[in-house]
N, C-alpha and C. Protein backbone atom coordinates (compact mmCIF):
# COMPACT_ATOMS: atom_id res chain seq x y z
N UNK A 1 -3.61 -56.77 -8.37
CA UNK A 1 -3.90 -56.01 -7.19
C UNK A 1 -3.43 -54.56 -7.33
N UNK A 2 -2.52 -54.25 -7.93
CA UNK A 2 -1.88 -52.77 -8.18
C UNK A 2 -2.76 -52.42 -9.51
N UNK A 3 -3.51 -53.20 -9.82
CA UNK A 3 -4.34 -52.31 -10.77
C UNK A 3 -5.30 -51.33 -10.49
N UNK A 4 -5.67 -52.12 -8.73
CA UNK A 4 -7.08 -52.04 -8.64
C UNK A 4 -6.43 -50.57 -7.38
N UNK A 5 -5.50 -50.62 -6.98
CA UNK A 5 -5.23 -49.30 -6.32
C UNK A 5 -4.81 -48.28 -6.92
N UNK A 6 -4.27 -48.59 -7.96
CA UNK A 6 -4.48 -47.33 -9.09
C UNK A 6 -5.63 -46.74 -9.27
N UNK A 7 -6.53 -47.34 -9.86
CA UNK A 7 -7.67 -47.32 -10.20
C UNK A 7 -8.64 -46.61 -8.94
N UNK A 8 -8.78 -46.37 -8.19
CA UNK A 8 -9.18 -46.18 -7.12
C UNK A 8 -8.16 -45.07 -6.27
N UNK A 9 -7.07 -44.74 -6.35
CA UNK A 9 -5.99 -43.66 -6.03
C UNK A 9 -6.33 -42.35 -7.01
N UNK A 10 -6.79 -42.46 -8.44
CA UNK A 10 -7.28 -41.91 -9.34
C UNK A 10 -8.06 -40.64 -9.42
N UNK A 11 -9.20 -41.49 -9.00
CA UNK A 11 -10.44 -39.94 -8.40
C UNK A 11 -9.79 -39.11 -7.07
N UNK A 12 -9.15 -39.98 -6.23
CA UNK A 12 -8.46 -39.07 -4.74
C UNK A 12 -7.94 -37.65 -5.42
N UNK A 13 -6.70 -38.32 -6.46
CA UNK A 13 -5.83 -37.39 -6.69
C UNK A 13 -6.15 -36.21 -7.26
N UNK A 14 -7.50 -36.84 -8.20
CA UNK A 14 -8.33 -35.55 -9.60
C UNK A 14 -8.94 -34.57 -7.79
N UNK A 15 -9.29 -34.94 -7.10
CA UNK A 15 -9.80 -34.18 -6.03
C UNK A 15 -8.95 -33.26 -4.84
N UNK A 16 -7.88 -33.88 -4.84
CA UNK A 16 -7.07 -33.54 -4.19
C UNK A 16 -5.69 -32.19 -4.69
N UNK A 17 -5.92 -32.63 -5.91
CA UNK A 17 -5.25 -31.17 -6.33
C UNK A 17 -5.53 -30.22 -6.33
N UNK A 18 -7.00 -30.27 -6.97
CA UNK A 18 -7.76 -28.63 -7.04
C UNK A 18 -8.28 -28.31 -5.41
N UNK A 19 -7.84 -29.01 -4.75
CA UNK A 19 -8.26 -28.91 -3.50
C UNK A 19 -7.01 -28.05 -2.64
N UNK A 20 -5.93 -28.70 -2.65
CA UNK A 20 -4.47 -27.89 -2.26
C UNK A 20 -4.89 -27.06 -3.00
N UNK A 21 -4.23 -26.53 -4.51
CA UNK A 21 -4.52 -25.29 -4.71
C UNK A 21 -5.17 -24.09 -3.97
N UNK A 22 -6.47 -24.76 -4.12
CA UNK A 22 -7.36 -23.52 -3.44
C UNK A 22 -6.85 -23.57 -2.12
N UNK A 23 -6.43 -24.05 -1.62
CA UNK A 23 -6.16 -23.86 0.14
C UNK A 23 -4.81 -22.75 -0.15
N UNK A 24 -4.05 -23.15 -1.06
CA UNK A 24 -3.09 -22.32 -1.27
C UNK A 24 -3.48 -20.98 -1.67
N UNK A 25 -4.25 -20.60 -2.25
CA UNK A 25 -4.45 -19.48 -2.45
C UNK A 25 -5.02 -19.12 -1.97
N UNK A 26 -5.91 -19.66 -0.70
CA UNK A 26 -6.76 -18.87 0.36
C UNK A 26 -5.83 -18.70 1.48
N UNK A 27 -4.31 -18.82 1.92
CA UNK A 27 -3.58 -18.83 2.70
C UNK A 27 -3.26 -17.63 3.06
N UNK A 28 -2.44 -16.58 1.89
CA UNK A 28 -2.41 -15.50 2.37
C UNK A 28 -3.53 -14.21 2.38
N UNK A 29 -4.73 -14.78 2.11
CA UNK A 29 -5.88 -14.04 2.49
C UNK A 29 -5.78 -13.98 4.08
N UNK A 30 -5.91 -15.28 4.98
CA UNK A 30 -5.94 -15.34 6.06
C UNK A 30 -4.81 -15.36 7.09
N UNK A 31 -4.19 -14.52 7.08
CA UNK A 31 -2.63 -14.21 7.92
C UNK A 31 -3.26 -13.29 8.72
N UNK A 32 -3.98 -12.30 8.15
CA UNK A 32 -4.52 -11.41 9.28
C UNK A 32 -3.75 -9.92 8.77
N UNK A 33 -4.56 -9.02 9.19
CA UNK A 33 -3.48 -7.35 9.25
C UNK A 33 -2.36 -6.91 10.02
N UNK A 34 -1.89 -8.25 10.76
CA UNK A 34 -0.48 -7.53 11.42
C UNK A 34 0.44 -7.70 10.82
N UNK A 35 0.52 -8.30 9.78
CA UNK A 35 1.78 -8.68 8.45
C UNK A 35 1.83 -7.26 7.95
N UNK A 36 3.11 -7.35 7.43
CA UNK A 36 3.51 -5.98 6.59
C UNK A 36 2.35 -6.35 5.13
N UNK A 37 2.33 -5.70 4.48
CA UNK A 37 1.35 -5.73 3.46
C UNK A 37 2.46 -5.89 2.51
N UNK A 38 2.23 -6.87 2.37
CA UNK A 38 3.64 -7.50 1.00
C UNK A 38 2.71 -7.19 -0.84
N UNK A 39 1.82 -7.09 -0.65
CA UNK A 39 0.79 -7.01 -1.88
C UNK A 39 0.33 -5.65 -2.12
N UNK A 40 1.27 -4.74 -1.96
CA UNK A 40 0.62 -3.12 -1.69
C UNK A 40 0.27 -3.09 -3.35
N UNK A 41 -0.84 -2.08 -3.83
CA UNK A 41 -0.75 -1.92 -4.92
C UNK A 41 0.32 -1.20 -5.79
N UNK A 42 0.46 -1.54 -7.23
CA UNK A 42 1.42 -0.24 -7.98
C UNK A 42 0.57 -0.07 -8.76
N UNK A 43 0.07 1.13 -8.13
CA UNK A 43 -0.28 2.47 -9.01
C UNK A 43 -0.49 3.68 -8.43
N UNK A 44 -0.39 4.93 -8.39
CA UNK A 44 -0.51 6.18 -8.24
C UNK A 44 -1.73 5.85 -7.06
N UNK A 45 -0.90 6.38 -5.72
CA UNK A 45 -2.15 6.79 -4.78
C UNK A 45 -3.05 8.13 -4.71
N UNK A 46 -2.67 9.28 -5.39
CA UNK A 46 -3.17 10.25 -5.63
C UNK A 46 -3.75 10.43 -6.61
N UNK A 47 -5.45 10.71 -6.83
CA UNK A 47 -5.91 10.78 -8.38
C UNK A 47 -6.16 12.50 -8.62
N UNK A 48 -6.72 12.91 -7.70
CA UNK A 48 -6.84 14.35 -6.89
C UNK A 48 -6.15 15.27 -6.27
N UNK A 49 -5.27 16.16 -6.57
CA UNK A 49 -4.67 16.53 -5.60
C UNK A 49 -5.05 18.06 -5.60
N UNK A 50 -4.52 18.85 -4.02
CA UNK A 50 -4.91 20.07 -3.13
C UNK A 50 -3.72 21.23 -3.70
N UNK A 51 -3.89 22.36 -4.15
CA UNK A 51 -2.80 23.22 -4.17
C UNK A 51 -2.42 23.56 -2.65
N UNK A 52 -3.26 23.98 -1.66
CA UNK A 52 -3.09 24.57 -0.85
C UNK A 52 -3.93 24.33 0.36
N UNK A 53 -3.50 24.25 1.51
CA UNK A 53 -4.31 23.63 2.93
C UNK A 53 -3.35 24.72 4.13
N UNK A 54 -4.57 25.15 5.28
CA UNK A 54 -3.25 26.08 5.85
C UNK A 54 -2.47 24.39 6.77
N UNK A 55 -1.43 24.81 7.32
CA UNK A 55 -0.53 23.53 8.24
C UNK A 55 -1.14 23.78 9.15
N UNK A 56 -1.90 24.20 9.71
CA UNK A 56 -2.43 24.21 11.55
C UNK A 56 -3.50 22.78 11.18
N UNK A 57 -3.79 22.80 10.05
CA UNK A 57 -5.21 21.91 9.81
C UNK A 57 -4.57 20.24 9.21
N UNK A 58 -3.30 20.11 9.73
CA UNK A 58 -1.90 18.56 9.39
C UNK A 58 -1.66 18.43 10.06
N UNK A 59 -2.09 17.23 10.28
CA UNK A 59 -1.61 15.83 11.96
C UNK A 59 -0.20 15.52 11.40
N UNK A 60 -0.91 14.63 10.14
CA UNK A 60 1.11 14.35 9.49
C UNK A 60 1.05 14.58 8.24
N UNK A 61 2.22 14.35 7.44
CA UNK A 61 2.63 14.72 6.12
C UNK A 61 3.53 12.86 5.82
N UNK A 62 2.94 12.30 4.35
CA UNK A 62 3.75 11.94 4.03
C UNK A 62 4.12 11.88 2.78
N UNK A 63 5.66 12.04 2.19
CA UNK A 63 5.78 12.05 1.13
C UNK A 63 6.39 10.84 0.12
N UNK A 64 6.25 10.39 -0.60
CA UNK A 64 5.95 9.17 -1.59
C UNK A 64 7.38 9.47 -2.76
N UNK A 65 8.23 8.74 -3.16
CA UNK A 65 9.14 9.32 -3.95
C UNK A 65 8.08 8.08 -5.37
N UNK A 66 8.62 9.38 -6.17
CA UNK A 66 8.53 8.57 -7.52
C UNK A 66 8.99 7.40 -7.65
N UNK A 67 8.37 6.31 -8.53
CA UNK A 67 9.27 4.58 -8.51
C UNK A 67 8.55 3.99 -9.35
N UNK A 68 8.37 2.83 -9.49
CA UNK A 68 7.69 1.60 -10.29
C UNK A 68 6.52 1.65 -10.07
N UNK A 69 5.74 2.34 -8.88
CA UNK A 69 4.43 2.22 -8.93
C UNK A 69 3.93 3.87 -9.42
N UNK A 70 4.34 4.49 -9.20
CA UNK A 70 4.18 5.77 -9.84
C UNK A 70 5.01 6.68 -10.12
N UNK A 71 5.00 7.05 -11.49
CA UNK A 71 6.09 8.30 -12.12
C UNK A 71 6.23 9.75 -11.75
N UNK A 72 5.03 9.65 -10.53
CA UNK A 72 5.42 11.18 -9.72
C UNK A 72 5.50 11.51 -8.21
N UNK A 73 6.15 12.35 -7.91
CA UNK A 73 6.01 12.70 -6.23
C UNK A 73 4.52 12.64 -6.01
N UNK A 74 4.64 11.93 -4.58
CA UNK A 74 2.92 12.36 -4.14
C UNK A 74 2.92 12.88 -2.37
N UNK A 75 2.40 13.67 -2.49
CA UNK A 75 2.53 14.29 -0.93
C UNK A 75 0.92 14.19 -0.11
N UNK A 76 1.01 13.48 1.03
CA UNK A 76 -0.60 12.43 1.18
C UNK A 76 -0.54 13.57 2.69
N UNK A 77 -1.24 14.30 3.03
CA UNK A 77 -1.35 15.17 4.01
C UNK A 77 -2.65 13.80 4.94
N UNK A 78 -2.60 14.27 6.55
CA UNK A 78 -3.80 13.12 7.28
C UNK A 78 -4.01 14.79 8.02
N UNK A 79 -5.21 15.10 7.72
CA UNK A 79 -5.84 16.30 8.35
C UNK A 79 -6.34 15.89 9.99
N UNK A 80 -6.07 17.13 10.99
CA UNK A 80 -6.69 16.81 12.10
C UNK A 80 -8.29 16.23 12.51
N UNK A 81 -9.24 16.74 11.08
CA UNK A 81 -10.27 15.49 11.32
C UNK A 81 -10.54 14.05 10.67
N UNK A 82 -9.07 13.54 10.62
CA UNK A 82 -8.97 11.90 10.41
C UNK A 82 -8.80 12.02 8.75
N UNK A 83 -9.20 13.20 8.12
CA UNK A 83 -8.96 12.80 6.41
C UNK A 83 -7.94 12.87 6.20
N UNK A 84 -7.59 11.73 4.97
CA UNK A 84 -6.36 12.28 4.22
C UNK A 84 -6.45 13.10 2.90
N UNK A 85 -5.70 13.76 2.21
CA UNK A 85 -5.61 14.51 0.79
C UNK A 85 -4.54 14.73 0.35
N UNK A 86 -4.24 14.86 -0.84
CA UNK A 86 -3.26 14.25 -1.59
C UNK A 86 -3.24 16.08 -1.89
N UNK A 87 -1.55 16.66 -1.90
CA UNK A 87 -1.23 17.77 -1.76
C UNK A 87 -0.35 17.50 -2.90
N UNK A 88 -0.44 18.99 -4.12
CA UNK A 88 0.11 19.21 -5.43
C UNK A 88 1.44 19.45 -4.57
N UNK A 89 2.70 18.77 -4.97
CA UNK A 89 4.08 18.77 -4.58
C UNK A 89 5.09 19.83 -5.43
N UNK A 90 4.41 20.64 -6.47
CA UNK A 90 4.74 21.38 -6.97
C UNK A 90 4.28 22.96 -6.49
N UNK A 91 2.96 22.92 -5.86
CA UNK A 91 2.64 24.15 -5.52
C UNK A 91 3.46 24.89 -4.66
N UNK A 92 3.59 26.42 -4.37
CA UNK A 92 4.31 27.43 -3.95
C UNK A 92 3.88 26.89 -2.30
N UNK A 93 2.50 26.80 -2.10
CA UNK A 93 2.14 26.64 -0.51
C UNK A 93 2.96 25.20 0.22
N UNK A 94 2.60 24.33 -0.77
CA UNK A 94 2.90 23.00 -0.53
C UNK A 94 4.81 23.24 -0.27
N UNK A 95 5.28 23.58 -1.26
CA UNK A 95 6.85 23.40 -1.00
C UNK A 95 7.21 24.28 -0.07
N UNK A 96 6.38 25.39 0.63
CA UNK A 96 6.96 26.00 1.81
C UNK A 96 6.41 25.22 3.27
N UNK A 97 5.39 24.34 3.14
CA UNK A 97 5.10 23.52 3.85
C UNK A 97 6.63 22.89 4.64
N UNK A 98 6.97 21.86 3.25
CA UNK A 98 8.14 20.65 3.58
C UNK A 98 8.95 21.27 3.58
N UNK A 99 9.34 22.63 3.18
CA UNK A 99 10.56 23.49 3.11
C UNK A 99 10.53 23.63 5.31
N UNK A 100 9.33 23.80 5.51
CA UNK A 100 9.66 23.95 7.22
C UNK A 100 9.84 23.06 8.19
N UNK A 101 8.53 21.74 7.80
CA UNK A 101 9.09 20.50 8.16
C UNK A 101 10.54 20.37 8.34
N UNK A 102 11.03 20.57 7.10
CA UNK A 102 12.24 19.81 7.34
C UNK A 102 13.34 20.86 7.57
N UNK A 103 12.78 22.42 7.60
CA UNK A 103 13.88 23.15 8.57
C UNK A 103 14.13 22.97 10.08
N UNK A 104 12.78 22.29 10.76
CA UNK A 104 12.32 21.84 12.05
C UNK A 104 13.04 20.48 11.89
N UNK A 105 13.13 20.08 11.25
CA UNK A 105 13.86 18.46 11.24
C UNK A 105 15.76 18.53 11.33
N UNK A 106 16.19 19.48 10.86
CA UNK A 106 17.22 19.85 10.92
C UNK A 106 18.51 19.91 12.56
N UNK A 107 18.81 18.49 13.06
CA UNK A 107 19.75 18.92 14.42
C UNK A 107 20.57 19.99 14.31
N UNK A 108 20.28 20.42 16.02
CA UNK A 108 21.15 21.78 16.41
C UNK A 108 22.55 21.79 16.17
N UNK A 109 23.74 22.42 16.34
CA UNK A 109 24.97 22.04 15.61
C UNK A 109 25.66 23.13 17.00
């Protein structure tokens, strides 16, 4: 009798694995976008970058430190008509940019 439920437990199991699997790996597809994004890519978000933009035409500024996903500063400007562009962090315009930002960021004393 335990032969015959072996025998027959057999095909379940050949079906049932590749079956979990895939459920497993369709899991964190479907969590949805209010999760932090645990899967961000590593690599360089900037392929292009701007010497110069005037600041009246910057909603925000953000800046990216060098790390494991990329070996350089990247400075990601979001322009007042919804674009973003990736700003040279070395240029003269650009570093008087964050040079004011962050004189404006500075508490009164």
């Amino acid at each position: 009798m335990s032969l015959r439920s072996r025998a027959t437990s057999a095909p379940v199991l050949q079906v049932l694995l590749p079956l979990s699997l895939l459920l497993t790996a369709l899991v964190p597809s479907t969590t949805g976008q209010t999760e932090i994004n645990l899967y961000a890519e590593l690599r360089c978000l900037c392929v292009k970058t701007f010497s110069g933009i005037h600041p009246s035409n910057i909603q925000n500024l953000e800046v990216h430190r060098a790390g494991p996903h990329c070996s350089k500063i990247e400075v990601i400007a979001k322009l007042k008509n919804g674009k973003e562009i990736c700003l040279d962090p070395d240029a003269p315009r650009v570093i008087k940019i964050l040079q004011k930002i962050l004189e404006n960021d500075k508490p009164a004393i």
